[in-house]
Structure formats: C-alpha cells, structure tokens
Protein backbone atom coordinates (compact mmCIF):
# COMPACT_ATOMS: atom_id res chain seq x y z
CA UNK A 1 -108.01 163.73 119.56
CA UNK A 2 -107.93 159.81 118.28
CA UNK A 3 -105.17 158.62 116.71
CA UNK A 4 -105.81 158.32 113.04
CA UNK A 5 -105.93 154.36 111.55
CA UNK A 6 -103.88 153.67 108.80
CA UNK A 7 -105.55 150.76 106.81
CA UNK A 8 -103.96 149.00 103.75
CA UNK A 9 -106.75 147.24 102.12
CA UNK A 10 -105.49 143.55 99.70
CA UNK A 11 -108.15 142.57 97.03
CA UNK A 12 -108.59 139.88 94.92
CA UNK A 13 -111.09 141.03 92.64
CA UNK A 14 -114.25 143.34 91.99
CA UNK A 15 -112.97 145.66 95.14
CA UNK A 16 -117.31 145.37 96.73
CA UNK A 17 -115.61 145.28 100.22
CA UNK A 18 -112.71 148.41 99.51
CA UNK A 19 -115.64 150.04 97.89
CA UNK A 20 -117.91 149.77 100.93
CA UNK A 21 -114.61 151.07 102.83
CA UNK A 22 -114.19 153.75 100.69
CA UNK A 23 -117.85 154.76 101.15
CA UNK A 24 -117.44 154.49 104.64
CA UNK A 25 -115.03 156.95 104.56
CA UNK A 26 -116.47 159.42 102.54
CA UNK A 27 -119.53 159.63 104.38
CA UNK A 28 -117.02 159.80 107.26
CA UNK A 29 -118.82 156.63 109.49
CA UNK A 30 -115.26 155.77 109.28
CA UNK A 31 -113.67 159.10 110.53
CA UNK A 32 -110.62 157.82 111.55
CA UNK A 33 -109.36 156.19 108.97
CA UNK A 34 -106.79 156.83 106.25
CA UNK A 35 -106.66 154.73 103.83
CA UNK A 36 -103.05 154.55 102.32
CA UNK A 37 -102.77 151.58 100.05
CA UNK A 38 -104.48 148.54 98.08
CA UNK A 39 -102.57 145.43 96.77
CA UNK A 40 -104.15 143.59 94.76
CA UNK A 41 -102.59 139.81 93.34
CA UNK A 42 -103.64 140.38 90.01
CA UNK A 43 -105.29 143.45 87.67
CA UNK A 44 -108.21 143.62 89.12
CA UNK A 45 -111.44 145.63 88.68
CA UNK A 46 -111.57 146.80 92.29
CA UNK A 47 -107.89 148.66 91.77
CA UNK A 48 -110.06 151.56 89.93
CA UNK A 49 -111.94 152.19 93.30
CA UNK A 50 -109.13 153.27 95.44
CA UNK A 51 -106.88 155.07 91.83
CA UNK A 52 -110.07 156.81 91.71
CA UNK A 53 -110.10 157.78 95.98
CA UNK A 54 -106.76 158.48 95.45
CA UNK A 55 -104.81 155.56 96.88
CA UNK A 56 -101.84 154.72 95.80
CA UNK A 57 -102.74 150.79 94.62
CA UNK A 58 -99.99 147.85 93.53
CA UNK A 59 -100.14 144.50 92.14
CA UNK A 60 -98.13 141.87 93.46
CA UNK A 61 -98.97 138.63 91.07
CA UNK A 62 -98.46 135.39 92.15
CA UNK A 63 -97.88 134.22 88.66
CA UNK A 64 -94.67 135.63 87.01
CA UNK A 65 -93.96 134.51 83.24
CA UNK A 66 -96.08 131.47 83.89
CA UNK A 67 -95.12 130.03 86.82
CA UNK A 68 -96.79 130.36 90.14
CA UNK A 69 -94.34 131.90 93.05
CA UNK A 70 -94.32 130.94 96.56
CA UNK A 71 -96.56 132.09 98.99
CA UNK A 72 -93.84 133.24 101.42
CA UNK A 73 -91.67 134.59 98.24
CA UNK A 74 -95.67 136.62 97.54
CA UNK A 75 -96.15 136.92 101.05
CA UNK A 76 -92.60 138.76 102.02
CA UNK A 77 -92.88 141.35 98.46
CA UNK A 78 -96.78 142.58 99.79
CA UNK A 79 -95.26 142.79 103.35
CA UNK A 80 -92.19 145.10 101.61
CA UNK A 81 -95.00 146.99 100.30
CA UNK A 82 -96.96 147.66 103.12
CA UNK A 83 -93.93 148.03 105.37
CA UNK A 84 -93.30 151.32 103.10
C-alpha cells in the first residue's frame, strides 16, 4: 500500500492548474493524492474549484486595509495555515 500524498495547492487566480489537479484526481491518474487545502492571496475565481471538490480553501491577502504586508509577515500566516 503507498502512502497517501497530502498536497496543499496556493493560487493566485483563475485556479487552470488546481483544476487540472482536481481532474487528475477524479479520474484517479493521481491516485494517491489527497488534496486537503487551497490558499489563495486574494478572492479568486479558482477558490470555487476546490469549495466545489470539497477542499477546505482560505485567503491570506497581502493587502490589509490598504496597505501591503510583508512577505515574511504573508509568508509565516499561509505557513500557520498549512502547518494545520
């Protein structure tokens, strides 16, 4: 028996690659993979793909009330995220 893959997916935007992942799986070319989460840095289109799949999805902006946050303050809160 493999050991199943746990694969936590960041986006940006329309979500072509997570949807080609999620395909993947489906169609089970990917067999041993689970995929557990998508962060995304903004509301983005893609999101819908893996809601819709059934993945729990997040959104970790890097702008907060108008101004931009660091990448390593950005960085550290997707890590906390994925660490969970």
């Amino acid at each position: 028996m493999k050991n199943r893959i746990n694969l936590a997916v960041l986006i940006s935007g329309r979500g072509s690659n997570l949807k080609s992942i999620i395909e993947s799986i489906r169609s089970r070319y990917l067999d041993n993979v689970a995929l557990k989460v998508v962060v995304a840095n903004k509301e983005a289109p893609g999101l819908k793909f893996a809601q819709d799949f059934g993945v729990n999805t997040f959104v970790v902006p890097r702008i907060i009330y108008g101004k931009k946050i660091t990448l390593k303050e950005h960085d550290s809160q997707v890590m906390e995220i994925l660490e969970k």
